[in-house]
Protein backbone atom coordinates (compact mmCIF):
# COMPACT_ATOMS: atom_id res chain seq x y z
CA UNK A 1 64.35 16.89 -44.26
CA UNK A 2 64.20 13.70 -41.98
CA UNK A 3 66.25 10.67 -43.58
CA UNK A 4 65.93 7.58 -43.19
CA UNK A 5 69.66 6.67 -43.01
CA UNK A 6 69.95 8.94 -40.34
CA UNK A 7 67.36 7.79 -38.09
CA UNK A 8 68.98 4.03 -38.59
CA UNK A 9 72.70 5.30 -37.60
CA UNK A 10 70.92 6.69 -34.59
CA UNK A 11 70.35 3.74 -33.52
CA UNK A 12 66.39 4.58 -33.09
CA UNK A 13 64.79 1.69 -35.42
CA UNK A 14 66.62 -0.86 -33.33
CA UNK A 15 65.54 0.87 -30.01
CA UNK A 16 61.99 0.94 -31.06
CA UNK A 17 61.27 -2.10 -31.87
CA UNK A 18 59.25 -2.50 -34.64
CA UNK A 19 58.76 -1.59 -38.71
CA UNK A 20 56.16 1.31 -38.29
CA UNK A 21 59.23 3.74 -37.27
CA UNK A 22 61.17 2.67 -40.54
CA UNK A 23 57.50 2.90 -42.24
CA UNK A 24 57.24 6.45 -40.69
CA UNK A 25 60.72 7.56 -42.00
CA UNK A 26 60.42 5.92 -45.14
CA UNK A 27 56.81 8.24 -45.96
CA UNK A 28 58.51 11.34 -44.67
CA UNK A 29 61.12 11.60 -46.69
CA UNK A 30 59.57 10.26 -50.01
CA UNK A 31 55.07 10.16 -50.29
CA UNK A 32 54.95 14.04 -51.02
CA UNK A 33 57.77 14.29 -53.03
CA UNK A 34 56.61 10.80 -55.21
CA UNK A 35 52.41 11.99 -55.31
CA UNK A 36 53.66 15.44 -56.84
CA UNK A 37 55.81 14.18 -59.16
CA UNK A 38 52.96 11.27 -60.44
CA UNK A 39 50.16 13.43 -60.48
CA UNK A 40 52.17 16.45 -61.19
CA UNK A 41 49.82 16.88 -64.44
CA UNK A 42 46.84 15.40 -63.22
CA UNK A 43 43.31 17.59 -62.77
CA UNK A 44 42.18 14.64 -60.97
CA UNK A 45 44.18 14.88 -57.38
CA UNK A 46 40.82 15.45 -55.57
CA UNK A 47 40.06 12.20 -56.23
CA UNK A 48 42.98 10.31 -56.44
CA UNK A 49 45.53 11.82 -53.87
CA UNK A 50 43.21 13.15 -51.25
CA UNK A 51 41.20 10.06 -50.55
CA UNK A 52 44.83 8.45 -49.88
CA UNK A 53 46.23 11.12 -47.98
CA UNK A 54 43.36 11.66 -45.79
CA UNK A 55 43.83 7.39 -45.15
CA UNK A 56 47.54 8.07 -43.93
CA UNK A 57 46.81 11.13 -42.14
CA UNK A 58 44.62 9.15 -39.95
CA UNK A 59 46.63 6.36 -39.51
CA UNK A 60 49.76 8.67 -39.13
CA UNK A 61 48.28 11.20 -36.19
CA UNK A 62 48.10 8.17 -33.25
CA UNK A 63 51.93 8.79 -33.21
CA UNK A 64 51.79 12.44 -33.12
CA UNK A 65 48.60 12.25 -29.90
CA UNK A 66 51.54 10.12 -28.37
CA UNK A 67 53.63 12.34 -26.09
CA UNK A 68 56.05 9.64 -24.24
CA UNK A 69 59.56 9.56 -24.41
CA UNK A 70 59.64 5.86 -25.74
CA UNK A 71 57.73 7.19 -29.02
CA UNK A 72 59.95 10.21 -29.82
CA UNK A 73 61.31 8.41 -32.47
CA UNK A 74 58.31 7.75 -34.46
CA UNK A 75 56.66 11.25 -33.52
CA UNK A 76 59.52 12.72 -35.42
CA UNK A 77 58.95 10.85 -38.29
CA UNK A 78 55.14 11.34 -38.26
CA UNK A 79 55.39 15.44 -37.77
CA UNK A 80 58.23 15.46 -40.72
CA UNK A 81 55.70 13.47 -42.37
CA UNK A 82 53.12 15.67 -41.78
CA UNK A 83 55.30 18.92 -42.41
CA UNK A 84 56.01 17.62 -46.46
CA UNK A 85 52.73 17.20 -47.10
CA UNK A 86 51.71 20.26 -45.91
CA UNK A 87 54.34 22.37 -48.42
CA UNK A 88 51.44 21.65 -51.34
CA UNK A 89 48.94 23.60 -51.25
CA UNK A 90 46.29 20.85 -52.81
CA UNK A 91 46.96 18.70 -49.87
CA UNK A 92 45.19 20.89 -47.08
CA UNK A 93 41.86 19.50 -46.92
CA UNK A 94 43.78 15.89 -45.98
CA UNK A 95 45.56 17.28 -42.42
CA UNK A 96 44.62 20.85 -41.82
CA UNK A 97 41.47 19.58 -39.34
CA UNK A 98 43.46 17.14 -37.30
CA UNK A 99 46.99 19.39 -37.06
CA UNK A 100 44.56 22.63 -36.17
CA UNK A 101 43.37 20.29 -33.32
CA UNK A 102 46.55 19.12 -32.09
CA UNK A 103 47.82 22.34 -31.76
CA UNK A 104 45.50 22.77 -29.31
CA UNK A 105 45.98 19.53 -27.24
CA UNK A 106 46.53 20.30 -24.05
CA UNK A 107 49.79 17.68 -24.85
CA UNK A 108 50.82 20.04 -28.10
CA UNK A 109 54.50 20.90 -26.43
CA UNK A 110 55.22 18.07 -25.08
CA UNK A 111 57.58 17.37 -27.48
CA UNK A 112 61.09 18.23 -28.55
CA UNK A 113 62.94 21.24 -30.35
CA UNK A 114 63.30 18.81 -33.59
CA UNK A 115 59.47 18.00 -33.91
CA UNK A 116 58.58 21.24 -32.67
CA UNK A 117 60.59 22.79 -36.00
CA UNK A 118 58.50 20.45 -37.95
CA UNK A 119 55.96 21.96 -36.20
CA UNK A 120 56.60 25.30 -36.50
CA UNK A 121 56.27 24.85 -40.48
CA UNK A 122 52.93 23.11 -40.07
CA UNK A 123 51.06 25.81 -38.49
CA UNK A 124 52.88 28.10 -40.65
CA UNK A 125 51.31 26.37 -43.70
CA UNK A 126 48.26 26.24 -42.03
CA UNK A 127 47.94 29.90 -41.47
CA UNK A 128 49.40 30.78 -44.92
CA UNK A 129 47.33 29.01 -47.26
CA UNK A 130 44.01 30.85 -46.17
CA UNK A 131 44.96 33.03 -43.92
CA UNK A 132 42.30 35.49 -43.13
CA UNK A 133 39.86 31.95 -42.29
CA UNK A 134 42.54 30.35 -40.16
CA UNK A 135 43.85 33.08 -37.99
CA UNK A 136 40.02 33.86 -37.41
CA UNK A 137 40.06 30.59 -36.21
CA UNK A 138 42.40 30.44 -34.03
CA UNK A 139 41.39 34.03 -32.36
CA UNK A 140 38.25 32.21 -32.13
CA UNK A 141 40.03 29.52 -30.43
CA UNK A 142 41.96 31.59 -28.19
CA UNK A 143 38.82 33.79 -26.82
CA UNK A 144 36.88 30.31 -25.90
CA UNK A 145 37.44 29.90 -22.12
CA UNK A 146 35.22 27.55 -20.19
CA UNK A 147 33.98 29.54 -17.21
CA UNK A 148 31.35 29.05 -14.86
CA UNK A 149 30.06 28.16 -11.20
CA UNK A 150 32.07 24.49 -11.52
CA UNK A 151 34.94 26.13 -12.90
CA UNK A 152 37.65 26.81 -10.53
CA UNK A 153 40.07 30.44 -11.63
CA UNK A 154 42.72 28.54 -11.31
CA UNK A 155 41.67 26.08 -13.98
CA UNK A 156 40.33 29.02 -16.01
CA UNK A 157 44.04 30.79 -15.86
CA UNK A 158 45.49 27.61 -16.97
CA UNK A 159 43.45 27.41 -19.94
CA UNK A 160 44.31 31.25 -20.59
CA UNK A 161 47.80 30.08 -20.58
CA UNK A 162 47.57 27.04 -22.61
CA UNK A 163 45.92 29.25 -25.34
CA UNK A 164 48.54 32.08 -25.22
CA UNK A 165 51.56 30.33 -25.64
CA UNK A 166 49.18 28.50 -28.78
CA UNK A 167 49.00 31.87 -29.69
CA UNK A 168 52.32 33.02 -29.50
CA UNK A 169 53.67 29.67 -31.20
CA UNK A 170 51.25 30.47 -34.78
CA UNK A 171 53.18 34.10 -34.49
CA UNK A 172 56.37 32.45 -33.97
CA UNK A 173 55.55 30.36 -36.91
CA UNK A 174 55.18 33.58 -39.35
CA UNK A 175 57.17 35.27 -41.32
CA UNK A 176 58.51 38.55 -40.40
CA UNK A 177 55.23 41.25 -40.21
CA UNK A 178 52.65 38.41 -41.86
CA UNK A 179 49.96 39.61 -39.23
CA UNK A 180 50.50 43.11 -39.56
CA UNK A 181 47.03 43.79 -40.46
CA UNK A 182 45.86 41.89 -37.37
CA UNK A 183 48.24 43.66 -35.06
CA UNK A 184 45.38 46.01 -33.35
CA UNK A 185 43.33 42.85 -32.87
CA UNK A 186 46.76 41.61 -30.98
CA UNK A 187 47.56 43.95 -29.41
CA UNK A 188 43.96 44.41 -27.99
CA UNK A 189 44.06 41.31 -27.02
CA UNK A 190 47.01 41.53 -24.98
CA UNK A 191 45.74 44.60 -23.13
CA UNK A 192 42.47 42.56 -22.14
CA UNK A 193 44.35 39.73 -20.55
CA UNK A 194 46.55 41.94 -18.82
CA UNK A 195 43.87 43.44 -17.11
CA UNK A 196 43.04 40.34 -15.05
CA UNK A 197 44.91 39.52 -11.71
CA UNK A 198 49.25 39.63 -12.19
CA UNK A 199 48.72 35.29 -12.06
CA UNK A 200 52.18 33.81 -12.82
CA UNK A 201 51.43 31.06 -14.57
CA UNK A 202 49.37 33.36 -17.35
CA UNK A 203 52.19 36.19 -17.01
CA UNK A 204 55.04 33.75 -18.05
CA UNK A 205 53.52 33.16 -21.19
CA UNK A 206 52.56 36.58 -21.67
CA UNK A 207 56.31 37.75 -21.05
CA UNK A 208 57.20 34.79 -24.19
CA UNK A 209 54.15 36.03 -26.57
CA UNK A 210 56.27 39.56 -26.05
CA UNK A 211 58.94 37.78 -27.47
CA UNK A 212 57.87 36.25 -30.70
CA UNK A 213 56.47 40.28 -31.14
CA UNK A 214 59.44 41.50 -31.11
CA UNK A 215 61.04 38.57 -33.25
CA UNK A 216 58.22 38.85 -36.03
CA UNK A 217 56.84 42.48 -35.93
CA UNK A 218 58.88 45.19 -37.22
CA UNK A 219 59.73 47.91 -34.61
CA UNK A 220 57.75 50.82 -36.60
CA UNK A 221 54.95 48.81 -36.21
CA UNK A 222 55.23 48.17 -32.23
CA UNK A 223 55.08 51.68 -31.29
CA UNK A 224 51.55 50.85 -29.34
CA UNK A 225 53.42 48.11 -27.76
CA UNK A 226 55.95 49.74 -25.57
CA UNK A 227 53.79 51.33 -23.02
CA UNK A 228 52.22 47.64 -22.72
CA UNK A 229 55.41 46.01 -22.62
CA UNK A 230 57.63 48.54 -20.41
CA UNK A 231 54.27 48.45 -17.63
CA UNK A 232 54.52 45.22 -17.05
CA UNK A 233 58.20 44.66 -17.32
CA UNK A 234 59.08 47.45 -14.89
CA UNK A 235 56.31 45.90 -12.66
CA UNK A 236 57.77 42.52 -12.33
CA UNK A 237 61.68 43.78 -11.88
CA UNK A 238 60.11 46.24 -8.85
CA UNK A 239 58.20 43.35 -7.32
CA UNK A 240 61.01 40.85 -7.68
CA UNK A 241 62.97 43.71 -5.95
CA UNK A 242 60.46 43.89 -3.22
CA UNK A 243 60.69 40.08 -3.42
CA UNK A 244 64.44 40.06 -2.47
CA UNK A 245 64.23 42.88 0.10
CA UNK A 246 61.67 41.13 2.21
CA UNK A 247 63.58 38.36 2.08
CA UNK A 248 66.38 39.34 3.26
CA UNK A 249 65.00 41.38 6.28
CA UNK A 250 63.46 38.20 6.82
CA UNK A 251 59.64 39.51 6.21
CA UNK A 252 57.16 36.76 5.52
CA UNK A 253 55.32 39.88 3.17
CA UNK A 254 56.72 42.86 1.69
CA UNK A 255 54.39 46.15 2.54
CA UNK A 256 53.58 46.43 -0.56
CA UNK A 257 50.47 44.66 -1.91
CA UNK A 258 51.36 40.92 -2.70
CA UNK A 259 50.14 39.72 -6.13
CA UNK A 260 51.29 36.71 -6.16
CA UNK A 261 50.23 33.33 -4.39
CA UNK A 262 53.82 31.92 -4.01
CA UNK A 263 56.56 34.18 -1.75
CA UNK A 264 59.76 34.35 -2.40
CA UNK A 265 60.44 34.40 1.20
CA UNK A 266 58.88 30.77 1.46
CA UNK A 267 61.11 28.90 -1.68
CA UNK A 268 63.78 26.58 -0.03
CA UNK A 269 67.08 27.64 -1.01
CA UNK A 270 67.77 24.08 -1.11
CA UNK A 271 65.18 22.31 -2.40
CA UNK A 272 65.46 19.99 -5.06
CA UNK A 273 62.39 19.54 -6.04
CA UNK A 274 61.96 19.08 -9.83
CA UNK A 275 58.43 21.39 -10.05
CA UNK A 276 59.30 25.07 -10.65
CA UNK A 277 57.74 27.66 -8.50
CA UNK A 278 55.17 29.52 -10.65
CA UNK A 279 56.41 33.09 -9.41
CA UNK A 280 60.40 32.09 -10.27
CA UNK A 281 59.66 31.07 -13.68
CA UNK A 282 57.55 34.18 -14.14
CA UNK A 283 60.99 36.21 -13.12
CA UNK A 284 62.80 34.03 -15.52
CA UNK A 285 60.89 34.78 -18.50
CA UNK A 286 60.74 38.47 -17.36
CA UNK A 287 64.42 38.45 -17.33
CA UNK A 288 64.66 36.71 -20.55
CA UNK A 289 62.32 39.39 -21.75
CA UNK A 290 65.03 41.98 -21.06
CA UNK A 291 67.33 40.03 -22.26
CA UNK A 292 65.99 39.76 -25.59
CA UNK A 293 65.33 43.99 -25.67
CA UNK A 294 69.42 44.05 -24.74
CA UNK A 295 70.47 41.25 -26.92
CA UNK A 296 69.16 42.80 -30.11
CA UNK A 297 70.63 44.90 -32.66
CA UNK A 298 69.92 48.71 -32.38
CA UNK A 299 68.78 48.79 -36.27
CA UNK A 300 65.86 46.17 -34.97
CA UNK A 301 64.91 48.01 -31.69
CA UNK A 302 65.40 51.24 -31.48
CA UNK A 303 62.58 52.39 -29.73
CA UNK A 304 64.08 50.59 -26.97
CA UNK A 305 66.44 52.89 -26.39
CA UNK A 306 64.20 55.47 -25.41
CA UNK A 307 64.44 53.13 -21.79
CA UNK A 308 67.47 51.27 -22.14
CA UNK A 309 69.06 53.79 -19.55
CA UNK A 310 66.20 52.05 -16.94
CA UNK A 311 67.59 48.66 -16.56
CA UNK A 312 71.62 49.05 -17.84
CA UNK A 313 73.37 52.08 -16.60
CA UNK A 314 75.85 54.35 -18.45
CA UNK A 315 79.05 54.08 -16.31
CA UNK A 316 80.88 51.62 -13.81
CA UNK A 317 78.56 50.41 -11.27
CA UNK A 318 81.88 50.48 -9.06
CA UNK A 319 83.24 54.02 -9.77
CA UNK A 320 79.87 55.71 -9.25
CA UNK A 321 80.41 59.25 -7.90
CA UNK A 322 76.59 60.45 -8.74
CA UNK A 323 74.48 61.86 -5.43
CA UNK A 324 72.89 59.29 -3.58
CA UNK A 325 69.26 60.50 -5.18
CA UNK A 326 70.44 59.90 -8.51
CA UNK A 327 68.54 57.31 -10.27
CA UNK A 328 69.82 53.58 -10.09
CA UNK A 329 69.21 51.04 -13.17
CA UNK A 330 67.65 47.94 -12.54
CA UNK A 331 71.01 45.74 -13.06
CA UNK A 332 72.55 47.46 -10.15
CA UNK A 333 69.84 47.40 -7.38
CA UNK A 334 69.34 44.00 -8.30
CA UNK A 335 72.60 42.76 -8.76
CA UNK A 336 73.28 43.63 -5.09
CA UNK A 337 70.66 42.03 -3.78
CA UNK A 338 71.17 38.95 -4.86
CA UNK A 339 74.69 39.74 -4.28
CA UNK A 340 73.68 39.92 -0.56
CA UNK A 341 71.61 36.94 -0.60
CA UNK A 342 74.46 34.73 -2.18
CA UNK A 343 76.61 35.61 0.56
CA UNK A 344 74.12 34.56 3.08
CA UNK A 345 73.99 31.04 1.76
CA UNK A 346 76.23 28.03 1.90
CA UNK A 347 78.86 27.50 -0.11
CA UNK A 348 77.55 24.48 -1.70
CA UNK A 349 75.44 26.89 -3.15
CA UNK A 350 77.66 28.97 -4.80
CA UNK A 351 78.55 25.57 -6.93
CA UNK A 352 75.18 25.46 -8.13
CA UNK A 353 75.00 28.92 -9.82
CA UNK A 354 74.84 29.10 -13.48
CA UNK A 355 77.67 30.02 -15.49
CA UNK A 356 77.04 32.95 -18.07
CA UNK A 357 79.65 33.72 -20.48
CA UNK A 358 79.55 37.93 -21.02
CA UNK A 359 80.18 37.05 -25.01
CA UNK A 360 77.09 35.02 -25.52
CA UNK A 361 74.17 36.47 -26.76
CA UNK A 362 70.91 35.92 -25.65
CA UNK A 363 72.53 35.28 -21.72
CA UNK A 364 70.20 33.89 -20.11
CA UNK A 365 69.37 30.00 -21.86
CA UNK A 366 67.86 28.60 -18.62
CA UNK A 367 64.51 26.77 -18.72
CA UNK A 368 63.70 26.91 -15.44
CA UNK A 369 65.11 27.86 -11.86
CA UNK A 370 64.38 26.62 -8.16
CA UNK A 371 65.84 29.36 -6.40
CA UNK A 372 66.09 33.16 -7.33
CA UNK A 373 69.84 33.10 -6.56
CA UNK A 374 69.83 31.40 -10.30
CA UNK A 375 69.40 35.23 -11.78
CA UNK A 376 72.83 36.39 -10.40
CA UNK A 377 75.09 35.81 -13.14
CA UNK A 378 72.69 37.65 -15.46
CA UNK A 379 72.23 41.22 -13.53
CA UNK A 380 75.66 40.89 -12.94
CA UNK A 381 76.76 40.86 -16.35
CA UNK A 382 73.80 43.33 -16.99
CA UNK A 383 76.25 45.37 -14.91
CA UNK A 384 78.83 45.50 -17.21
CA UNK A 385 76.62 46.70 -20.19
CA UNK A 386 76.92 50.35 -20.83
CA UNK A 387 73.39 52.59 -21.73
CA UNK A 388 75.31 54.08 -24.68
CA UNK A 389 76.59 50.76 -26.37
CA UNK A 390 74.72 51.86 -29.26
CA UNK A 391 75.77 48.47 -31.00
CA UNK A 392 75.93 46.51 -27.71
CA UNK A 393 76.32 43.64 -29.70
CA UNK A 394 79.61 44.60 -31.07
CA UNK A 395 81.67 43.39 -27.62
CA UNK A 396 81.83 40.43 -29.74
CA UNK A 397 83.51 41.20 -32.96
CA UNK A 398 87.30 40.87 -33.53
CA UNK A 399 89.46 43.62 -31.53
CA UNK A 400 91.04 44.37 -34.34
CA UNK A 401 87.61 46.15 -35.82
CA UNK A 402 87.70 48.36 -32.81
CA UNK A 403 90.94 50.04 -34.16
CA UNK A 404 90.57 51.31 -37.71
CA UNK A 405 91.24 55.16 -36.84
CA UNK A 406 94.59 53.92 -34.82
CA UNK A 407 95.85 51.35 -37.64
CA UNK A 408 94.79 54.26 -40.26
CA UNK A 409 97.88 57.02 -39.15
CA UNK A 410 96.61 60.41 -40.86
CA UNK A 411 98.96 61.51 -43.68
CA UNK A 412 100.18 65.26 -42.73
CA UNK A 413 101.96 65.85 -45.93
CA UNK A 414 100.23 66.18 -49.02
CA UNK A 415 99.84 62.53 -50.81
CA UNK A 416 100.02 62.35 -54.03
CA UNK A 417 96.53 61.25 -56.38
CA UNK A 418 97.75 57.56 -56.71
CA UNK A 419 98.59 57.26 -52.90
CA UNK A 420 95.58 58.92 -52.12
CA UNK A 421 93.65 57.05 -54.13
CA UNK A 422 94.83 53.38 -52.70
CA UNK A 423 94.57 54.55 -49.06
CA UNK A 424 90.67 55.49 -49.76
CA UNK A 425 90.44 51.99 -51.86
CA UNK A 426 92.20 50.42 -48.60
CA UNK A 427 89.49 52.26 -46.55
CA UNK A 428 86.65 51.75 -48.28
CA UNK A 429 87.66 47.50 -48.52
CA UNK A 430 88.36 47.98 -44.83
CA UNK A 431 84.65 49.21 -44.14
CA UNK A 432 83.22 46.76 -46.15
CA UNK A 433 84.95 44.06 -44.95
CA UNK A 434 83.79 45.52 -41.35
CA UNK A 435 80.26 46.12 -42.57
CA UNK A 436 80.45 42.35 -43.35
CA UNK A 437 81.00 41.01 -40.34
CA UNK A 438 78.44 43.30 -38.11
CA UNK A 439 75.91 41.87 -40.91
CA UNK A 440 77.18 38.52 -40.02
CA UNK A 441 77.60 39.32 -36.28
CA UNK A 442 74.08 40.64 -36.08
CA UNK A 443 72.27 37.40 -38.27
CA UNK A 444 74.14 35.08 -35.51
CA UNK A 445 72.57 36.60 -32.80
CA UNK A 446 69.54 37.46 -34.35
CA UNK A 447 69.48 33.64 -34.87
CA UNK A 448 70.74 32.99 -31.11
CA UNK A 449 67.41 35.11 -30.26
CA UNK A 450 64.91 33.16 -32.18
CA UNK A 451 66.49 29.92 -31.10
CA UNK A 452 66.14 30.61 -27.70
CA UNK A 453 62.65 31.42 -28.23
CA UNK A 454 61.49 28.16 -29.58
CA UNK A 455 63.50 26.17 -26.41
CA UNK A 456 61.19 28.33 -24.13
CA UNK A 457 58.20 26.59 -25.85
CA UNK A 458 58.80 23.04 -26.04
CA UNK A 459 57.89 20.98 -22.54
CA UNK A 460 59.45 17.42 -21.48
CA UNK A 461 58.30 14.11 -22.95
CA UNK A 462 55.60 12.15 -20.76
C-alpha cells in the first residue's frame, strides 16, 4: 500500500509543489479502509458512500488522464487511490466506467512499473467482479477498429496494436487460468489478426500477448497454441536470418519476399537516434519470446520441449563433428552472424553491447534496441544451453546440489538396521532440502518472468 510517510521522505511533496499530492496520499492509504469500517453495518452504502465516492472519483481521475513526468507523483497516489477502492466489491458502480475508459486511452501506458502494479489490480477487479459482462466488453472493445476510405492502414494497425497490448494487459492482470473458458474465443482471435500483413508494430505486441499466455494459461490448456505460436516464431528468427545475411553481402533486399517496410540493411549502425526501428523491436520481443519458452521451468512448459531442439542445440556449438547437412539450431546460425557483423564494425561498438550474465533468468531485460548487433550476447549464451537440460534452470542452484551421488559413497558391506536407517533419514533430509530449493529456485524465476513482462508494457512519461 502507498504511504504517506514514504512519499514525504522521497522528497516528492516538496518537489511538487502543492497540498493535492499530500491530499492524494493521504485518501490512498486511509478513505477505503475508514468508509468500510463506518458503514461496515450499514444497508444504506448506496446512498451514503456511493454518492461520495463517485464525487472523488471524478475529482481524483484529472491526475490519472495526466501522463507527464512532473505529475508522477500524484498519479501514483491517485491509481493507489483508485486500486483500494476497487478491493470492495460495493464500490464498483463509483470507478468501474471511468478506469474501463482509461484503460483504453491511447495514454494508458504511459506510466511507470509502480502505477502500472496499481494498475494491474484495477483491471483485475474490474474483470473479477462481473466477469462474463466485462470481458464481453472489452472483446467488444478490442474488435472495434475504425476503418474506412479516410482511414489510412497504417493508422488502422496502430489501433490494432493499441488494443492488443490492452488486451494482453487484462490477461496479465488475471489469475492463473481465470479465462479458461474464453480461451477458444482467444485464441481465435489471435489466429484472425495473424492473418493480416507480418506489420511490426502489430507483431510486437502480438509476440508480448504470447507472453502473458504462457504466464496465465496452464500448458494443458495451450495445446492449440503451439502451432500458432511456433509459425510465427520460426518465421521471424528465419527472416531476421535473412535480415543479417543480406546485410552482410551487402544486399539492399534479401530474395526472399520482404514483409517488412523497414530493412535491416538500411538501420545506421551508429545512429543514436532515440525512436526504435519498428522491425528491431519486433526481433526483440521475438527474442524475448524465446526467451521466456527457455527461461521456464520444464514442469510449466513441457510441450515446449517437443521443439526446444529447434532453437538450442544438444552439444558444443564448437566441438561439432555432425555432417554438414545435419540440422543447425537457431542459436548457432544466428550467433555467427551477428558474430560476423560485430567484427565488421568499429570498436567503439563493441563498448556499446549489452552485457548478459549466463546466470540470470529471463536474459534478455532490454526495452528497446537501435541496432541488431544488441541481440549478440543473447544467441550467444543461447549457445551454451544444452536441448537436454531438462531443468535448464538448475545452472543456477548451489554446486554442491549437483553432487549428491558423489558425496553419498555406496556402502559395499552390509550396514547394519540403525546405520541403514540414518543414511536413508540423511537421504531423504538431503532430497528435501534439495526439493526446497528447486521450489524456491523455480518461484524466483518464475517471478523474474512475470516481472519482465510487466516492464515490456509500461511506456515513458510525456
Amino acid at each position: 500500500m502507498f504511504s504517506v510517510s514514504q512519499a514525504i521522505n522521497t522528497g516528492d511533496f516538496v518537489n511538487n509543489g502543492n497540498y493535492s499530492f499530500l491530499a492524494l496520499s493521504v485518501l490512498a492509504e486511509h478513505a477505503a479502509t475508514l468508509l468500510d469500517i463506518v458503514y461496515n453495518r450499514t444497508d444504506e452504502k448506496d446512498r451514503v458512500v456511493l454518492p461520495f465516492l463517485q464525487n472523488l472519483v471524478t475529482n481524483v481521475m484529472p491526475y490519472v488522464r495526466t501522463h507527464v513526468a512532473a505529475n508522477a507523483p500524484s498519479y501514483r497516489s491517485a491509481s493507489a487511490l483508485l486500486m483500494n477502492i476497487s478491493q470492495y466489491s460495493y464500490t464498483r458502480k463509483s470507478w468501474k466506467k471511468e478506469a474501463f475508459e482509461q484503460l483504453f486511452d491511447v495514454a494508458f501506458f504511459q506510466l511507470d512499473i509502480t502505477a502500472l502494479r496499481s494498475w494491474k489490480i484495477i483491471v483485475d477487479n474490474m474483470i473479477t467482479n462481473e466477469r462474463p459482462t466485462s470481458f464481453r466488453d472489452v472483446m467488444t472493445k478490442i474488435n472495434t477498429v475504425q476503418t474506412g476510405l479516410f482511414v489510412s492502414k497504417e493508422h488502422e494497425y496502430e489501433q490494432r496494436a493499441m488494443l492488443v497490448k490492452r488486451f494482453a494487459f487484462v490477461i496479465y492482470a488475471s489469475e492463473k487460468d481465470q479465462y479458461n473458458r474464453q480461451l477458444p474465443e482467444i485464441l481465435e482471435r489471435i489466429a484472425d489478426l495473424l492473418k493480416l500483413p507480418q506489420v511490426p508494430i502489430l507483431h510486437t505486441q502480438m509476440f508480448l500477448f504470447l507472453r502473458v499466455l504462457l504466464l496465465k494459461i496452464s500448458t494443458k490448456n495451450l495445446i492449440s497454441l503451439w502451432p500458432i505460436l511456433m509459425t510465427e516464431l520460426v518465421q521471424v528468427l528465419l527472416q531476421l536470418e535473412q535480415d543479417l545475411i543480406s546485410d552482410l553481402d551487402g544486399d539492399a533486399k534479401s530474395h526472399v519476399q520482404r514483409l517488412v517496410t523497414n530493412d535491416l540493411a538500411t538501420t545506421n549502425v551508429a545512429s543514436t537516434s532515440t525512436g526504435s526501428n519498428p522491425a528491431l523491436k519486433m526481433y526483440l520481443y521475438a527474442c524475448k519470446l524465446l526467451d521466456v519458452l527457455l527461461a521456464m521451468p520444464y514442469s510449466e512448459l513441457y510441450h515446449f520441449q517437443l521443439f526446444r531442439s529447434a532453437f538450442v542445440t544438444d552439444e558444443d556449438a564448437n566441438d561439432r563433428k555432425s555432417p554438414i547437412d545435419t540440422f543447425i539450431a537457431f542459436s548457432i546460425r544466428l550467433s555467427k552472424l551477428l558474430e560476423r557483423k560485430l567484427q565488421s564494425m568499429s570498436t567503439s561498438m563493441h563498448d556499446r553491447i549489452p552485457i548478459i550474465k549466463n546466470t540470470n533468468r529471463p536474459l534478455l531485460r532490454l526495452r528497446t534496441i537501435t541496432n541488431i548487433i544488441e541481440l549478440y550476447p543473447f544467441f550467444n549464451c543461447l549457445t551454451q544451453m544444452h536441448t537436454y537440460d531438462h531443468h535448464h534452470y538448475q545452472h543456477a542452484l548451489p554446486t554442491h546440489t549437483h553432487t549428491l551421488n558423489k558425496q553419498m559413497p555406496i556402502p559395499k558391506k552390509k550396514e547394519s538396521s540403525k546405520k541403514k536407517n540414518k543414511s536413508l533419514a540423511h537421504v531423504s533430509s538431503y532430497r528435501k532440502s534439495e526439493s526446497t530449493t528447486m521450489n524456491s529456485v523455480k518461484e524466483e524465476t518464475m517471478s523474474e518472468i512475470e516481472t519482465s513482462v510487466l516492464e515490456d508494457f509500461v511506456e515513458s512519461w510525456i
